[in-house]
C-alpha atoms as a PDB file:
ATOM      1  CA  UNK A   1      -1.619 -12.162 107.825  1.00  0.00           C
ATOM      2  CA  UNK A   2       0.245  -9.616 105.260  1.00  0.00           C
ATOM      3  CA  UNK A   3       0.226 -11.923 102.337  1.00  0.00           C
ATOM      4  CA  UNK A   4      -3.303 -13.301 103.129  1.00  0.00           C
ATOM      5  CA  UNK A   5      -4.824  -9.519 103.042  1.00  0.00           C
ATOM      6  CA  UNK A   6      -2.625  -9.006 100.289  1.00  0.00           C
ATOM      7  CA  UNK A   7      -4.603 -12.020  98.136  1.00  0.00           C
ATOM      8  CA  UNK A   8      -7.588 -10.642  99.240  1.00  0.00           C
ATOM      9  CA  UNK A   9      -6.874  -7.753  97.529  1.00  0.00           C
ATOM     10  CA  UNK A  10      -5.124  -8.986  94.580  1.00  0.00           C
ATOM     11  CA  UNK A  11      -8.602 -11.226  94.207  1.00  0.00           C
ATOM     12  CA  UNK A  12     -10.760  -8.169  94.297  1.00  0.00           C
ATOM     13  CA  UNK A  13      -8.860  -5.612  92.530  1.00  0.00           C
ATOM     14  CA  UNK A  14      -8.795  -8.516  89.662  1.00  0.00           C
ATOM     15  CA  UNK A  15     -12.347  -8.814  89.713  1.00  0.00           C
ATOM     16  CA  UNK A  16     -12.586  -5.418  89.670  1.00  0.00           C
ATOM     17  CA  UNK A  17     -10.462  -5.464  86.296  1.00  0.00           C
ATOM     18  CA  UNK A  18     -11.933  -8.090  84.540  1.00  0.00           C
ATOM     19  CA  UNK A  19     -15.837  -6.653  85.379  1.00  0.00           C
ATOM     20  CA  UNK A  20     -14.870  -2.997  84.111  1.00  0.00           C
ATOM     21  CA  UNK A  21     -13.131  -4.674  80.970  1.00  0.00           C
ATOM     22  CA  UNK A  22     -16.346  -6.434  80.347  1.00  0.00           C
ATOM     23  CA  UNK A  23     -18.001  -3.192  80.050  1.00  0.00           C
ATOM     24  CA  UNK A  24     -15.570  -1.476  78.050  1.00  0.00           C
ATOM     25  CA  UNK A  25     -15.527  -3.712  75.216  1.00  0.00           C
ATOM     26  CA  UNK A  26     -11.633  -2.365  74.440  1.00  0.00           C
ATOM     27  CA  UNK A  27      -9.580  -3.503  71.442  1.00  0.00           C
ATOM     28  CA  UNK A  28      -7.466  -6.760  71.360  1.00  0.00           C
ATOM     29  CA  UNK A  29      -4.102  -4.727  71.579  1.00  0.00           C
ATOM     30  CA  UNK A  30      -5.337  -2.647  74.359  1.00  0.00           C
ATOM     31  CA  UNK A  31      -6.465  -5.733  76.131  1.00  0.00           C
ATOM     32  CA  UNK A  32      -3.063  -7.011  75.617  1.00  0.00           C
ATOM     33  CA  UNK A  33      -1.416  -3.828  77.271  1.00  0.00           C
ATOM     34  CA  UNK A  34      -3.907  -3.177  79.988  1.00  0.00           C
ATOM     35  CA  UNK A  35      -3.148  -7.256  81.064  1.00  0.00           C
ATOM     36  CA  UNK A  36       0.502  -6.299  81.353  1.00  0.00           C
ATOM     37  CA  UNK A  37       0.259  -2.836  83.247  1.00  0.00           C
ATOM     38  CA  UNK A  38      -2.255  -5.179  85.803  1.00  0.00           C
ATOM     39  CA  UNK A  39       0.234  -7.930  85.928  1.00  0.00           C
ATOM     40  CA  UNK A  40       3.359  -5.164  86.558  1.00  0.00           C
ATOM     41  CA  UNK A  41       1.565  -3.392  89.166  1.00  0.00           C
ATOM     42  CA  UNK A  42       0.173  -6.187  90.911  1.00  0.00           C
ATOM     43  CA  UNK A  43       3.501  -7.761  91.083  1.00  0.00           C
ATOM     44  CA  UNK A  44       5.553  -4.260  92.633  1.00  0.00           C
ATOM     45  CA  UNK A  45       2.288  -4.465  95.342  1.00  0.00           C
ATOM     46  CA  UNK A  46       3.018  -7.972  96.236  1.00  0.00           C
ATOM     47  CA  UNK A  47       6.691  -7.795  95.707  1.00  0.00           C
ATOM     48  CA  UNK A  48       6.138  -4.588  98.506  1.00  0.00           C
ATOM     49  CA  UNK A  49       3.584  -6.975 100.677  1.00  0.00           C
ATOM     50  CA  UNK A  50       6.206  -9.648 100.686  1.00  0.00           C
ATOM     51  CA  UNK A  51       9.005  -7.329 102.038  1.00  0.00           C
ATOM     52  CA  UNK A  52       6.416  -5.634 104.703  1.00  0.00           C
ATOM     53  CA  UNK A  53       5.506  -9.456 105.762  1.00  0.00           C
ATOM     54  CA  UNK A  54       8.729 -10.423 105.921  1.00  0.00           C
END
Protein backbone atom coordinates (compact mmCIF):
# COMPACT_ATOMS: atom_id res chain seq x y z
CA UNK A 1 0.00 0.00 0.00
CA UNK A 2 3.27 2.30 0.74
CA UNK A 3 4.78 1.93 -2.64
CA UNK A 4 1.37 2.09 -4.46
CA UNK A 5 0.59 5.69 -2.72
CA UNK A 6 4.03 6.39 -3.26
CA UNK A 7 3.46 6.00 -7.41
CA UNK A 8 0.57 7.86 -7.03
CA UNK A 9 2.44 10.54 -5.99
CA UNK A 10 5.48 10.21 -7.97
CA UNK A 11 2.73 10.24 -11.08
CA UNK A 12 1.26 13.49 -9.95
CA UNK A 13 4.08 15.41 -8.67
CA UNK A 14 5.57 14.52 -12.36
CA UNK A 15 2.69 15.86 -13.98
CA UNK A 16 2.86 18.57 -11.93
CA UNK A 17 6.56 19.17 -13.27
CA UNK A 18 6.20 18.66 -16.69
CA UNK A 19 2.73 21.11 -16.83
CA UNK A 20 4.62 24.05 -14.91
CA UNK A 21 7.72 23.47 -17.30
CA UNK A 22 5.37 23.87 -20.16
CA UNK A 23 4.55 27.21 -18.95
CA UNK A 24 7.85 28.37 -18.14
CA UNK A 25 9.37 27.98 -21.39
CA UNK A 26 13.06 27.62 -19.43
CA UNK A 27 16.38 27.24 -21.26
CA UNK A 28 17.78 23.85 -22.53
CA UNK A 29 20.52 23.79 -19.70
CA UNK A 30 18.07 24.62 -17.08
CA UNK A 31 15.81 21.95 -18.37
CA UNK A 32 18.70 19.69 -18.13
CA UNK A 33 19.32 20.59 -14.34
CA UNK A 34 15.78 20.93 -13.19
CA UNK A 35 15.34 16.98 -14.80
CA UNK A 36 18.15 15.94 -12.50
CA UNK A 37 17.16 17.79 -9.15
CA UNK A 38 13.40 15.94 -10.03
CA UNK A 39 15.03 12.67 -10.69
CA UNK A 40 17.40 13.07 -7.22
CA UNK A 41 14.59 14.00 -5.14
CA UNK A 42 12.16 11.68 -6.37
CA UNK A 43 14.55 8.91 -5.91
CA UNK A 44 15.59 9.92 -1.81
CA UNK A 45 11.35 9.96 -1.53
CA UNK A 46 11.05 6.55 -2.90
CA UNK A 47 14.30 5.28 -1.62
CA UNK A 48 12.49 6.65 2.02
CA UNK A 49 8.93 4.97 0.84
CA UNK A 50 10.74 1.75 0.21
CA UNK A 51 12.38 1.63 3.72
CA UNK A 52 8.89 2.83 5.47
CA UNK A 53 7.16 -0.17 3.33
CA UNK A 54 9.53 -2.43 4.14
Amino acid sequence: MVMTMAGIGVGLSFDLFRAGRGFAHPRSWVLHHSDLVFRCSISVFLAAALGYGN
